[in-house]
Structure formats: structure tokens, C-alpha cells
PDB file of N, CA and C in Angstrom:
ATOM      1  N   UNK A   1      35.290   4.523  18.641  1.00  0.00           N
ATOM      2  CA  UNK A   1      34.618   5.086  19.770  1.00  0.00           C
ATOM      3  C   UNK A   1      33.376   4.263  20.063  1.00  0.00           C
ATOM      4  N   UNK A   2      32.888   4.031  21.184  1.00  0.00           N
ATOM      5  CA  UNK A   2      32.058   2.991  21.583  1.00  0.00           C
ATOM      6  C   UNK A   2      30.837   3.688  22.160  1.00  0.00           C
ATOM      7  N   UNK A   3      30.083   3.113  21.484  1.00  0.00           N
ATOM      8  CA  UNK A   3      28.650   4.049  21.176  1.00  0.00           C
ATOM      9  C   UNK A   3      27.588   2.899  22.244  1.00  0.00           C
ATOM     10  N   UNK A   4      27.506   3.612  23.328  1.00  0.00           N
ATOM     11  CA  UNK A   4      26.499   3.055  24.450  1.00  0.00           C
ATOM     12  C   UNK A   4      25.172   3.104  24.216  1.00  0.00           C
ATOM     13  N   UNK A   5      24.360   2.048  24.047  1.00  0.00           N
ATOM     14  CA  UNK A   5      22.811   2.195  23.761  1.00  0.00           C
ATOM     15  C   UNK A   5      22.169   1.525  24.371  1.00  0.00           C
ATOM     16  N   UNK A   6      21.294   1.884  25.327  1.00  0.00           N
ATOM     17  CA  UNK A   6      20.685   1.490  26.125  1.00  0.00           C
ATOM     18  C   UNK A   6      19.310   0.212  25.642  1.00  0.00           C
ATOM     19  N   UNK A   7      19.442  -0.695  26.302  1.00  0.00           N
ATOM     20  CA  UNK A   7      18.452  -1.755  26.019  1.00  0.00           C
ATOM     21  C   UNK A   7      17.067  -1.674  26.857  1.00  0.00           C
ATOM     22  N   UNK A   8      15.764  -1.853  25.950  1.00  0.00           N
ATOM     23  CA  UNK A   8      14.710  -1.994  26.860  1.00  0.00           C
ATOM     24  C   UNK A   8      13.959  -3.380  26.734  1.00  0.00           C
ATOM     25  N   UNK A   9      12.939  -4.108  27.622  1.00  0.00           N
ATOM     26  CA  UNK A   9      12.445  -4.945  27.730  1.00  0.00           C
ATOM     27  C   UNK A   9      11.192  -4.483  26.855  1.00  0.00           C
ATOM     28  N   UNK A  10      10.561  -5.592  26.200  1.00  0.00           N
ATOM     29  CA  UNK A  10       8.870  -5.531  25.328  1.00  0.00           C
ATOM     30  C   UNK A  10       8.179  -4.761  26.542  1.00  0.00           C
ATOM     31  N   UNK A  11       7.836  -4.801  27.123  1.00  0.00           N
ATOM     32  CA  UNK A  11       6.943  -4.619  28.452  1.00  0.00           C
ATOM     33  C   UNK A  11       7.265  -2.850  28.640  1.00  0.00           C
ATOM     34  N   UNK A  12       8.411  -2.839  28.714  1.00  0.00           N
ATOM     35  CA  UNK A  12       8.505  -1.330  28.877  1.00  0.00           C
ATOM     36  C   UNK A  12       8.119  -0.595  27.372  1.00  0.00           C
ATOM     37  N   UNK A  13       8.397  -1.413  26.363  1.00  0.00           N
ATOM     38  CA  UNK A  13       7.904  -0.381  24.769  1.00  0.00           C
ATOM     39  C   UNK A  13       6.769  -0.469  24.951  1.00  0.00           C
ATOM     40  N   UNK A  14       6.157  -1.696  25.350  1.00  0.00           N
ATOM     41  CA  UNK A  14       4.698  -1.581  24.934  1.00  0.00           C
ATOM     42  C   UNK A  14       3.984  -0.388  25.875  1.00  0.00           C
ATOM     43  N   UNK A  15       4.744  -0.069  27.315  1.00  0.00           N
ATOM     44  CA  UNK A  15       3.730   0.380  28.195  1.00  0.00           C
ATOM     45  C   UNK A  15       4.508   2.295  27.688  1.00  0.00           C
ATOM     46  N   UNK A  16       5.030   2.115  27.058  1.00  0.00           N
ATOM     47  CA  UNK A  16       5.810   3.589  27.081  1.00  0.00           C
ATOM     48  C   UNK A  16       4.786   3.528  25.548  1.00  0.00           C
ATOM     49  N   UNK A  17       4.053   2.626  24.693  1.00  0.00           N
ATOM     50  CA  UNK A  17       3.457   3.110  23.366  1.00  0.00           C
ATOM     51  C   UNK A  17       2.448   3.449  23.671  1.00  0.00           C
ATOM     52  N   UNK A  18       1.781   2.357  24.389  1.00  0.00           N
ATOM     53  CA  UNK A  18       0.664   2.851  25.205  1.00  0.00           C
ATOM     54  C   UNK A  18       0.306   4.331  25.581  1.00  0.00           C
ATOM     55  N   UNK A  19       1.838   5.119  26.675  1.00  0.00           N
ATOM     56  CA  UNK A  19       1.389   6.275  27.417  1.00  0.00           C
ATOM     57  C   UNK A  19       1.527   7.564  26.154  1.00  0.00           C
ATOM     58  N   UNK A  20       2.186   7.522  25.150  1.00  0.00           N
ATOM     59  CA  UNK A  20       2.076   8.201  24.122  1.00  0.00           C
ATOM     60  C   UNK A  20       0.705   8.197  23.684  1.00  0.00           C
ATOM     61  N   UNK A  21       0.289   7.275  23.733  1.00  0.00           N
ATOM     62  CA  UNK A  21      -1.503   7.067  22.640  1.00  0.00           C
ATOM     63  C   UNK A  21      -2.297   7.959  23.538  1.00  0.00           C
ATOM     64  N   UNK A  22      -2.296   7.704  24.966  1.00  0.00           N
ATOM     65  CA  UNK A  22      -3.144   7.769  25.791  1.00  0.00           C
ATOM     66  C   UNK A  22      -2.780   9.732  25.939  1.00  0.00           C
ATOM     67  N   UNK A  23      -1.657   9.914  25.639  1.00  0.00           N
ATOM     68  CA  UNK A  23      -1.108  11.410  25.906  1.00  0.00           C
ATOM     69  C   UNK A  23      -1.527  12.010  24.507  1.00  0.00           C
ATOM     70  N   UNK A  24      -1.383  11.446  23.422  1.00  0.00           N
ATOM     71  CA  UNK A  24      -1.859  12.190  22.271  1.00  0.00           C
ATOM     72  C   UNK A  24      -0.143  13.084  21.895  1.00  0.00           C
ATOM     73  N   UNK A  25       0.762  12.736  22.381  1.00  0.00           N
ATOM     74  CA  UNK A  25       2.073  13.412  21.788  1.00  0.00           C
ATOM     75  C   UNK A  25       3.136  12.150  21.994  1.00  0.00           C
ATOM     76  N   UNK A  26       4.024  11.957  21.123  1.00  0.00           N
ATOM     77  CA  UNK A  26       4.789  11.373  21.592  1.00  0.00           C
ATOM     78  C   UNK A  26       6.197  11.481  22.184  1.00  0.00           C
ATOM     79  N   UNK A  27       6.497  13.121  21.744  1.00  0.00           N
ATOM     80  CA  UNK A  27       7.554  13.724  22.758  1.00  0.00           C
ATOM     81  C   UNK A  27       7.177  13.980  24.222  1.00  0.00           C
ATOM     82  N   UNK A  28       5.861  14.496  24.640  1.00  0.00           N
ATOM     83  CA  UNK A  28       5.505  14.534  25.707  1.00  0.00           C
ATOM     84  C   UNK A  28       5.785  13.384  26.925  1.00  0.00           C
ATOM     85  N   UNK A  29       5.248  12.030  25.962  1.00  0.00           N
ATOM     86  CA  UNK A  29       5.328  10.889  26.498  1.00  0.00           C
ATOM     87  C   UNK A  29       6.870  10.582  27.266  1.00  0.00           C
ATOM     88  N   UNK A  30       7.639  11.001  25.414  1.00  0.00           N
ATOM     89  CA  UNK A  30       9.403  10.654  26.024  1.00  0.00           C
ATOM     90  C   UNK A  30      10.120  11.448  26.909  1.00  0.00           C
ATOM     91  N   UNK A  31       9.578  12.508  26.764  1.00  0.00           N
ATOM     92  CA  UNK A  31       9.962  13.628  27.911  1.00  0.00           C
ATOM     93  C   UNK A  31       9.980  12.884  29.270  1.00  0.00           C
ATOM     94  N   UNK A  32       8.147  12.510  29.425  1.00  0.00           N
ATOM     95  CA  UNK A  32       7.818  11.954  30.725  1.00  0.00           C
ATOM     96  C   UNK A  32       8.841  10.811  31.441  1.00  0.00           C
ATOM     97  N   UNK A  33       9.361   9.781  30.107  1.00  0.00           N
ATOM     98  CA  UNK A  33       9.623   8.775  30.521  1.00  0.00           C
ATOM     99  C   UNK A  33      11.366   8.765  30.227  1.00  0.00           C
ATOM    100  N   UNK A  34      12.226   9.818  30.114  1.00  0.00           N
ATOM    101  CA  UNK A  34      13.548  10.279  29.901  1.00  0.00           C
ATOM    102  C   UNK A  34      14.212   9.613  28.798  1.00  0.00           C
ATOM    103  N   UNK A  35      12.816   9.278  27.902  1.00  0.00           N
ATOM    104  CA  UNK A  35      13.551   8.618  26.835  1.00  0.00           C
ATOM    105  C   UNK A  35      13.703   9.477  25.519  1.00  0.00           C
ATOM    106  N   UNK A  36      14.607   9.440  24.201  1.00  0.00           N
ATOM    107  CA  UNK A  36      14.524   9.905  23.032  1.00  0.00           C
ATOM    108  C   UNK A  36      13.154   9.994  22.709  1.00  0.00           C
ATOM    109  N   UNK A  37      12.640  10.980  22.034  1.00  0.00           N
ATOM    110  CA  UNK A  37      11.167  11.151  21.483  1.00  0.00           C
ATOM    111  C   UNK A  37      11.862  10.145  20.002  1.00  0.00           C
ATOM    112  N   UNK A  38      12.698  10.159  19.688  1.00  0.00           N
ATOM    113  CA  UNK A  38      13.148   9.218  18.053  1.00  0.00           C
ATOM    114  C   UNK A  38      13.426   7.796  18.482  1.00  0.00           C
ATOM    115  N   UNK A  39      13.038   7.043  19.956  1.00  0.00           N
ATOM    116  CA  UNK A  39      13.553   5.869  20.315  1.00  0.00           C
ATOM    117  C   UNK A  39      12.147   5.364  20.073  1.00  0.00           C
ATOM    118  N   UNK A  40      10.953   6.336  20.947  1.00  0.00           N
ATOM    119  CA  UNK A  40       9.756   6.142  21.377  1.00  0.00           C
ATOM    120  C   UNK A  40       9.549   6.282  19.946  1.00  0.00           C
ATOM    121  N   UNK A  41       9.704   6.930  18.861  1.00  0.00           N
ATOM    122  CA  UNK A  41       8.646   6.924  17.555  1.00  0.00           C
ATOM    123  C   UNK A  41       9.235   5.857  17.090  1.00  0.00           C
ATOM    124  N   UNK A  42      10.245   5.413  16.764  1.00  0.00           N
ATOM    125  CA  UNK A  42      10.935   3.863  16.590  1.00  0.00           C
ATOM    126  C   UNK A  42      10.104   2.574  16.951  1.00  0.00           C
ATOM    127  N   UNK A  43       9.576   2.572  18.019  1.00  0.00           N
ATOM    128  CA  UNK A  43       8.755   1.505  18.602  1.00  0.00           C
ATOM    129  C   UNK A  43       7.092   2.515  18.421  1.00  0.00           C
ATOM    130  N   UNK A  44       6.603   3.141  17.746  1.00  0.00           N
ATOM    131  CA  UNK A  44       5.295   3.657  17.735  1.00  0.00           C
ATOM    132  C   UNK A  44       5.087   2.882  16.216  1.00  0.00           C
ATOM    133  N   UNK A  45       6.286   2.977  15.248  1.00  0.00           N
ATOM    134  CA  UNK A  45       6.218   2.716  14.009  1.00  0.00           C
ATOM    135  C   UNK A  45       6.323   1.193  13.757  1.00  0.00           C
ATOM    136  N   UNK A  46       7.070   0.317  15.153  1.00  0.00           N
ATOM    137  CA  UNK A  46       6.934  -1.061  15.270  1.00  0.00           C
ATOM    138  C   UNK A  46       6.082  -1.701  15.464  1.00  0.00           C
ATOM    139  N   UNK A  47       4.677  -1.245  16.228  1.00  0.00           N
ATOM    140  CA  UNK A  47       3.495  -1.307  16.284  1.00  0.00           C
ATOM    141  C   UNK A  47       2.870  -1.450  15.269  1.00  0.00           C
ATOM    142  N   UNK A  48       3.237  -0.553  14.163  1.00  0.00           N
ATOM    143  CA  UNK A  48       2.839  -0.240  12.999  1.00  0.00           C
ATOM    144  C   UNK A  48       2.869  -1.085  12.333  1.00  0.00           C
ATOM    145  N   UNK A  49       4.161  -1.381  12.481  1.00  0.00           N
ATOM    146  CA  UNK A  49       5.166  -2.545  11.598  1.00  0.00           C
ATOM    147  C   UNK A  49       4.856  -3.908  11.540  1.00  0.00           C
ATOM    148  N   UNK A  50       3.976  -4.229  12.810  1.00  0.00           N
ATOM    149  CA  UNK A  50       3.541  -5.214  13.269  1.00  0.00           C
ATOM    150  C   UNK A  50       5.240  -6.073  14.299  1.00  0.00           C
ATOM    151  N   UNK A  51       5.935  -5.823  14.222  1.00  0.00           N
ATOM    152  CA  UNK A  51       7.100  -6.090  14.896  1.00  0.00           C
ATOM    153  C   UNK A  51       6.866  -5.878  16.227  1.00  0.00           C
ATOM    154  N   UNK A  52       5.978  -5.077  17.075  1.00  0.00           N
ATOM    155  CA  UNK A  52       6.079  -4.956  18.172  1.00  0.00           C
ATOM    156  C   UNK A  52       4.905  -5.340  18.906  1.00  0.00           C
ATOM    157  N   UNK A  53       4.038  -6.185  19.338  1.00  0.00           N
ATOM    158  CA  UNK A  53       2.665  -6.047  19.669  1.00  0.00           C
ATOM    159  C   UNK A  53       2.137  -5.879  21.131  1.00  0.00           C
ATOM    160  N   UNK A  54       1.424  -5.026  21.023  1.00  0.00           N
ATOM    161  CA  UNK A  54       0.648  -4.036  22.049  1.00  0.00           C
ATOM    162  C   UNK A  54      -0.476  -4.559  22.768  1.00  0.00           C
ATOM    163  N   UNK A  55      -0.673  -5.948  22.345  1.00  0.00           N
ATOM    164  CA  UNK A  55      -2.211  -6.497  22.661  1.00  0.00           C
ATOM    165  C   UNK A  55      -3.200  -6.178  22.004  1.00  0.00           C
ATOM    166  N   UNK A  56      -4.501  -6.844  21.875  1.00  0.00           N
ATOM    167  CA  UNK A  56      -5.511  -6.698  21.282  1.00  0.00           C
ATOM    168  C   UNK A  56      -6.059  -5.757  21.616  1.00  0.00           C
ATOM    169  N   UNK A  57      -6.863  -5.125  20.250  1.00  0.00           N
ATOM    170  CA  UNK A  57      -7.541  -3.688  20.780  1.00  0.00           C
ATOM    171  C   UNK A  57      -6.743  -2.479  20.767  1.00  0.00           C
ATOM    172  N   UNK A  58      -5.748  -2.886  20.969  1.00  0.00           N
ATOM    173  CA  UNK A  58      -4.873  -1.457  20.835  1.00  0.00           C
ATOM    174  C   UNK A  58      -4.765  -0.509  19.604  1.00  0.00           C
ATOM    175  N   UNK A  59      -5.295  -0.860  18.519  1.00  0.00           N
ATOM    176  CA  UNK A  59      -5.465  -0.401  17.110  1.00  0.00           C
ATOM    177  C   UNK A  59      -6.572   0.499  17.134  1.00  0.00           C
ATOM    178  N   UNK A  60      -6.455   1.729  17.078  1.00  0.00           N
ATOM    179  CA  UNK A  60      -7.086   2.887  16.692  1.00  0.00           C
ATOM    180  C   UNK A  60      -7.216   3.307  15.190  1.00  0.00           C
ATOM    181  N   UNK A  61      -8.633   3.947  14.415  1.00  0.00           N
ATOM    182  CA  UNK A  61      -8.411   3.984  13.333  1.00  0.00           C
ATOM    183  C   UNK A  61      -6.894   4.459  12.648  1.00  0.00           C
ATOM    184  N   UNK A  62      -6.672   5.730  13.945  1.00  0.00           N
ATOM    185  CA  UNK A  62      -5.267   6.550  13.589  1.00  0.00           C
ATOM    186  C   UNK A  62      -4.200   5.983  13.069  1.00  0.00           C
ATOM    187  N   UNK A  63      -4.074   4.553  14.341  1.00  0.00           N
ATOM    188  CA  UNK A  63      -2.560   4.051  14.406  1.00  0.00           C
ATOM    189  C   UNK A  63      -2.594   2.907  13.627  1.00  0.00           C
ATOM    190  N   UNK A  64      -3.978   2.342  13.113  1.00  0.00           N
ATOM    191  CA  UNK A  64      -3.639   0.476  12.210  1.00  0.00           C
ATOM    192  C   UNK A  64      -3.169   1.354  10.589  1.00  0.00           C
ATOM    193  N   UNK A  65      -2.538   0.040  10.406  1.00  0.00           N
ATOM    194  CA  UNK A  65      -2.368   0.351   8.607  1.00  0.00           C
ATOM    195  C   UNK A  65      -3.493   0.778   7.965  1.00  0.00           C
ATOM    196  N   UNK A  66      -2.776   0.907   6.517  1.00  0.00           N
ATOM    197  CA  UNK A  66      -3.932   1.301   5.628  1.00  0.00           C
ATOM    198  C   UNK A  66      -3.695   0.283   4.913  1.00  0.00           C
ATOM    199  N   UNK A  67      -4.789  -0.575   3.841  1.00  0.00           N
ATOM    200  CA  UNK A  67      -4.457  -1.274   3.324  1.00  0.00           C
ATOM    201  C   UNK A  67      -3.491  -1.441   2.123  1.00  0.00           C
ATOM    202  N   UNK A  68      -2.542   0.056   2.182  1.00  0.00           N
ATOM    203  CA  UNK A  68      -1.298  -0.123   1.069  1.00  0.00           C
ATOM    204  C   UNK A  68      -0.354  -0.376   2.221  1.00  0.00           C
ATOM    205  N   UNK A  69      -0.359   0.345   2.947  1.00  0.00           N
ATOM    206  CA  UNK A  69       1.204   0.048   4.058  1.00  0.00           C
ATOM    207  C   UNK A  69       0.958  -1.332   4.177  1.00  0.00           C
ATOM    208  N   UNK A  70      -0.386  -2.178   4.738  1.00  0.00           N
ATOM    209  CA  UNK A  70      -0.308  -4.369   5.182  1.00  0.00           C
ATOM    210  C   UNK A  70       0.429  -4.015   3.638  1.00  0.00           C
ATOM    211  N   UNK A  71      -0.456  -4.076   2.696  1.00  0.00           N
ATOM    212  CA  UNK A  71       0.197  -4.452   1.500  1.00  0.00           C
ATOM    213  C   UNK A  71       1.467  -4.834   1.211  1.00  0.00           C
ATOM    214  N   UNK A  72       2.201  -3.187   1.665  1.00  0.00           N
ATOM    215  CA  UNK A  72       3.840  -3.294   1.163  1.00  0.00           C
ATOM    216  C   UNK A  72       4.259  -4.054   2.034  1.00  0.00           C
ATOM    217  N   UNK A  73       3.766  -4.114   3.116  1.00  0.00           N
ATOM    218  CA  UNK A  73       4.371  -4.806   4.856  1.00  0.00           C
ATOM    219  C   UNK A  73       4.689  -6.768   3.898  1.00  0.00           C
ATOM    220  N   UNK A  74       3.585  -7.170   3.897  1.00  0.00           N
ATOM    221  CA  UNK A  74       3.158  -8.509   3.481  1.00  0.00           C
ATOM    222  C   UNK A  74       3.817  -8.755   2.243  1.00  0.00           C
ATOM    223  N   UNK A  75       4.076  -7.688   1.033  1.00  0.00           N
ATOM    224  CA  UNK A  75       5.032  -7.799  -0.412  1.00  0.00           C
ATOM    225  C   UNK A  75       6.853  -7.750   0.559  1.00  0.00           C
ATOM    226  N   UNK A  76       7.015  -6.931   1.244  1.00  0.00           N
ATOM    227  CA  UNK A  76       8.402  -7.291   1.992  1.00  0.00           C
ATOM    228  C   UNK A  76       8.388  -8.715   2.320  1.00  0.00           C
ATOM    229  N   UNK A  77       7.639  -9.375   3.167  1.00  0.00           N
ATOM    230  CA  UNK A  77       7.503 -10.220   4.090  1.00  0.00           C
ATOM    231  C   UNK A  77       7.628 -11.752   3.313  1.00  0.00           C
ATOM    232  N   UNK A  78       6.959 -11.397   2.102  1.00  0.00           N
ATOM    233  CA  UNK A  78       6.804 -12.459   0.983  1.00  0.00           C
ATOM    234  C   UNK A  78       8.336 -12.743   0.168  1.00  0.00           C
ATOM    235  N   UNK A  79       8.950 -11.626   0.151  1.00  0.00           N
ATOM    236  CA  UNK A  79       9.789 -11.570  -0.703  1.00  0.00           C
ATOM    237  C   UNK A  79      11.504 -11.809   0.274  1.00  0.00           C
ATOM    238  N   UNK A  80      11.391 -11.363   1.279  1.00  0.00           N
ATOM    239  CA  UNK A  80      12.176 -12.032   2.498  1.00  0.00           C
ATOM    240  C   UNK A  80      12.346 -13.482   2.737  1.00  0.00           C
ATOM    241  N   UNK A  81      10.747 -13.968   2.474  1.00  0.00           N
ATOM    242  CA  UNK A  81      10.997 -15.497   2.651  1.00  0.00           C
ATOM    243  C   UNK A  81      10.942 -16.201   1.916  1.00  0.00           C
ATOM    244  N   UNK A  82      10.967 -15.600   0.544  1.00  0.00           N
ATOM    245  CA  UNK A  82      11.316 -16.332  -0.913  1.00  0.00           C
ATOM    246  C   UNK A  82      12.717 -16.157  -0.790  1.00  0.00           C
ATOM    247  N   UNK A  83      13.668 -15.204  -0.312  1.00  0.00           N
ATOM    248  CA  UNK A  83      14.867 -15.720  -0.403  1.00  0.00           C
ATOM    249  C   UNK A  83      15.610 -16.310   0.471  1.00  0.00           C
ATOM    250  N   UNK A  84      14.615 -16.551   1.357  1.00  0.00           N
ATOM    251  CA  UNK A  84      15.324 -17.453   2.312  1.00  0.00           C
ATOM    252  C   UNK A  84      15.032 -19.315   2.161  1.00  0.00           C
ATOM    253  N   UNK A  85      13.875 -19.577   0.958  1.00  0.00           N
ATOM    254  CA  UNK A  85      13.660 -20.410   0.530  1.00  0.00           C
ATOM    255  C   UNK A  85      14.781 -21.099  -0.190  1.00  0.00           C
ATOM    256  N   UNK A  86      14.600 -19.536  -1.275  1.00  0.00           N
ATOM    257  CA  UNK A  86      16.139 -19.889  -2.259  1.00  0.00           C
ATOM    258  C   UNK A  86      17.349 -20.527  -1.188  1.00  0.00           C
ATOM    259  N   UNK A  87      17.892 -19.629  -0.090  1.00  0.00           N
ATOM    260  CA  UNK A  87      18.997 -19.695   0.364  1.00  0.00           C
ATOM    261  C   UNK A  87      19.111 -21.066   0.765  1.00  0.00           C
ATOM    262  N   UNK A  88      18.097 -21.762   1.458  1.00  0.00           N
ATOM    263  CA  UNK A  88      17.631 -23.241   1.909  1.00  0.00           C
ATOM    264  C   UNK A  88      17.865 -24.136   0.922  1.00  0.00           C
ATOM    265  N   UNK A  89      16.976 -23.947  -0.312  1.00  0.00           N
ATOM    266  CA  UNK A  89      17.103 -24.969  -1.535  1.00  0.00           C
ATOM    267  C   UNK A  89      18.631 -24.590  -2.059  1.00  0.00           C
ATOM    268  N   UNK A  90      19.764 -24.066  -1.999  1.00  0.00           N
ATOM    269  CA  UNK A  90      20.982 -23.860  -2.040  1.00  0.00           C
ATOM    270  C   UNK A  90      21.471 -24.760  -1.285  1.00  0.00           C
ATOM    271  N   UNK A  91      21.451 -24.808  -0.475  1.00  0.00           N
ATOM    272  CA  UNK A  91      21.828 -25.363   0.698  1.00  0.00           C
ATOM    273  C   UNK A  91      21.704 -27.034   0.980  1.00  0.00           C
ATOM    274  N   UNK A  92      20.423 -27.053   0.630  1.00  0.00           N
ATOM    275  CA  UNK A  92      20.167 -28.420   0.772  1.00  0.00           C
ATOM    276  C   UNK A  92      21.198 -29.171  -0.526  1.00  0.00           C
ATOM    277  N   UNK A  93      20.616 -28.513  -2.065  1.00  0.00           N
ATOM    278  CA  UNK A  93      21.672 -28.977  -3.289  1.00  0.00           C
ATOM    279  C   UNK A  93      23.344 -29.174  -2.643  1.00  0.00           C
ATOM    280  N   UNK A  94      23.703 -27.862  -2.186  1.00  0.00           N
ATOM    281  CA  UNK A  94      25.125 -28.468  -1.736  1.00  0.00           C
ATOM    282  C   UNK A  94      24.898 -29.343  -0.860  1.00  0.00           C
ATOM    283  N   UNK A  95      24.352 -29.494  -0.029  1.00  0.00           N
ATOM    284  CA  UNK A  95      24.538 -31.007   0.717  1.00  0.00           C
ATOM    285  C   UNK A  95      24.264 -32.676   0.332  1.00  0.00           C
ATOM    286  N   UNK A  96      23.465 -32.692  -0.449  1.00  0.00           N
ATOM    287  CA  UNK A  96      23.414 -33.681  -1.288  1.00  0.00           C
ATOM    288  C   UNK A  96      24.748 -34.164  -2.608  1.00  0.00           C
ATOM    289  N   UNK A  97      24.948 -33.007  -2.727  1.00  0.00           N
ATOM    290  CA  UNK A  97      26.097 -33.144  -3.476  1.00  0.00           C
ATOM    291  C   UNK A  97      27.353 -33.327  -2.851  1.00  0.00           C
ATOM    292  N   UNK A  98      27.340 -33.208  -1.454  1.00  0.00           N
ATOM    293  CA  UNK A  98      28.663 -33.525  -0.622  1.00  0.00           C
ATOM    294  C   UNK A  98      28.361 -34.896   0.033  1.00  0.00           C
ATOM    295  N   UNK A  99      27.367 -35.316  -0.171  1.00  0.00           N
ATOM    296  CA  UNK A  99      26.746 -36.516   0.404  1.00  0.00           C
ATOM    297  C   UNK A  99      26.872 -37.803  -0.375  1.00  0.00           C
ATOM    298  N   UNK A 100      26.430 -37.329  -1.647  1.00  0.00           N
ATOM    299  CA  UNK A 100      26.735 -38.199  -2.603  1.00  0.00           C
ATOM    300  C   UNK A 100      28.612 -38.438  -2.980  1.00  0.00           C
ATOM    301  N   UNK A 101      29.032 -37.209  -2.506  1.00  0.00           N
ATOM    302  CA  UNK A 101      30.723 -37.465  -2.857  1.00  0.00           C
ATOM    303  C   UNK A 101      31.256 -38.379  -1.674  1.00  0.00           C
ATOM    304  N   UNK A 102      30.603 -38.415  -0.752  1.00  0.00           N
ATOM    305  CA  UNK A 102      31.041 -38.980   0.916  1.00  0.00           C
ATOM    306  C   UNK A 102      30.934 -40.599   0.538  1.00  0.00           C
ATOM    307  N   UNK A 103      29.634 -40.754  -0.219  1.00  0.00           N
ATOM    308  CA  UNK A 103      28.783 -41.594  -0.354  1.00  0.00           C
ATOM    309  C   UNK A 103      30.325 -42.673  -1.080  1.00  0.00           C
ATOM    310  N   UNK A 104      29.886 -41.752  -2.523  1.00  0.00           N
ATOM    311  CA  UNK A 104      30.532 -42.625  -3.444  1.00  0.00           C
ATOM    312  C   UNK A 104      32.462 -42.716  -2.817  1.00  0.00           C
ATOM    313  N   UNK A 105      32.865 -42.333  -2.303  1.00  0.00           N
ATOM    314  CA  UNK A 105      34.091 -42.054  -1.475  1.00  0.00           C
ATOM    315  C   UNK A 105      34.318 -43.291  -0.743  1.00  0.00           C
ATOM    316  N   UNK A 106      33.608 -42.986   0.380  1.00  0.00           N
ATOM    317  CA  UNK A 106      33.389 -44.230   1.215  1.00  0.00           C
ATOM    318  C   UNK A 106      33.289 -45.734   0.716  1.00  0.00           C
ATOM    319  N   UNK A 107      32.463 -46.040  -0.578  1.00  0.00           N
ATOM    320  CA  UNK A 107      32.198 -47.379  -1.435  1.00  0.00           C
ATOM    321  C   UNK A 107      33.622 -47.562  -2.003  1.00  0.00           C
ATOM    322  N   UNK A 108      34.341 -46.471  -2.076  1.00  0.00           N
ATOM    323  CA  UNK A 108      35.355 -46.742  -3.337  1.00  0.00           C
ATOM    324  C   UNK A 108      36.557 -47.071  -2.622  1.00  0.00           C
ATOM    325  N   UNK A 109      36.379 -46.559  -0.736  1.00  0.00           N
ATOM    326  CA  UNK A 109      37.385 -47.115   0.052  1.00  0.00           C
ATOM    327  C   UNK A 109      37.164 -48.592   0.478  1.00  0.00           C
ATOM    328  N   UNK A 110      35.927 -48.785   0.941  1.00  0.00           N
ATOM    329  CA  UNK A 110      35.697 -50.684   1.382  1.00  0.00           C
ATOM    330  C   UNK A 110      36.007 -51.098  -0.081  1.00  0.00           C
ATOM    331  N   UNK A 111      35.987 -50.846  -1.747  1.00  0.00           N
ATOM    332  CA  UNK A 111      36.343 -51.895  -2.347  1.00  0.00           C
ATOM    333  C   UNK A 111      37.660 -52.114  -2.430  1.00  0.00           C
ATOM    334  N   UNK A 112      37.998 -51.141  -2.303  1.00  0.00           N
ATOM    335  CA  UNK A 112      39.979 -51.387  -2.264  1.00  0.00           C
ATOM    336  C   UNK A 112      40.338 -51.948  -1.003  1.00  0.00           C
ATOM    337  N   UNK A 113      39.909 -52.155  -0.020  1.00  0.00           N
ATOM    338  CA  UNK A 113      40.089 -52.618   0.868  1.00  0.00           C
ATOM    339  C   UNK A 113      39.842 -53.874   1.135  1.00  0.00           C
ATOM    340  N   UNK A 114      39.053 -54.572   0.238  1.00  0.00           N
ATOM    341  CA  UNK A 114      38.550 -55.806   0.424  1.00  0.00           C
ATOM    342  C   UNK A 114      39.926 -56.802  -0.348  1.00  0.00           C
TER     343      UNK A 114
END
């Protein structure tokens, strides 16, 4: 069964996070704007997340992190791109090692050939 989900542009999250802040509810907001109040807290928490950005200034004591949430945010963030390091230095090893087989391949065809 084919599950329809509607796509929005940055411009519209940011200005729909915005009218929540400025409303002080965020069902109110989604009400206003015929969207899920769980789409709109989705992108309130991306803000959060730092995934979504709102422009400068937009950080209220309420809505910025605390310094355990950057924390865990930045221990994810660290640990995401340590394995994508790994996955790279994988990557590169197999290619050198297919390089060197190409390598030595290729030498071992011009000498028989000569």
C-alpha cells in the first residue's frame, strides 16, 4: 500500500518554526497551517538538532541545547564520521590492492608479449 507524504521546502519549515515560537503552541501553529502538530514538532526538534537552521538569533534560552544534548549531538556526530573514515580507509586498501594486481597483471602481459 503506498503511503503518500507530502514534501516541504526549508523556507516553509523554517517559517512554520518560526510561527509556533512566536504562538507559544505548536499544535496551534499546525492547526493554523493544516499541517500534523507531529510533522511541525519533527522540524521544532531539527532546529534543535541543528539539522534545520532558522537563522541567527533565533535561539531562545527555551529552544538552544543544553550543554549535554551539543554534547550527545557532537559524541553522535564524531562517531558517524569515524565510521565513515573507517569505511574510506577500507576502501582506499581495496583499491590499492586491485591496483597493484592490475599493475603487476599488466607487466606480466607486455613480458610475454615481447
Amino acid at each position: 500500500m503506498a503511503h503518500n507524504q507530502r514534501s516541504y521546502d526549508p523556507e516553509y519549515k523554517v517559517q512554520a518554526v518560526k510561527l509556533a515560537q512566536e504562538m507559544g503552541s505548536c499544535k496551534k501553529a499546525a492547526d493554523e497551517l493544516g499541517i500534523s502538530p507531529n510533522t511541525l514538532h519533527g522540524w521544532i526538534y531539527a532546529v534543535r538538532d541543528g539539522r534545520l537552521d532558522i537563522g541567527a538569533g533565533a535561539h531562545t534560552p527555551d529552544n538552544a541545547l543544553t550543554l549535554n544534548e551539543e554534547l550527545i549531538m557532537l559524541r553522535k556526530k564524531v562517531k558517524e564520521q569515524e565510521k565513515e573514515i573507517n569505511r574510506i580507509k577500507k576502501e582506499n586498501a581495496f583499491l590499492e590492492e586491485a591496483s597493484a594486481f592490475f599493475a603487476a597483471s599488466r607487466l606480466k602481459s607486455q613480458k610475454t608479449s615481447e
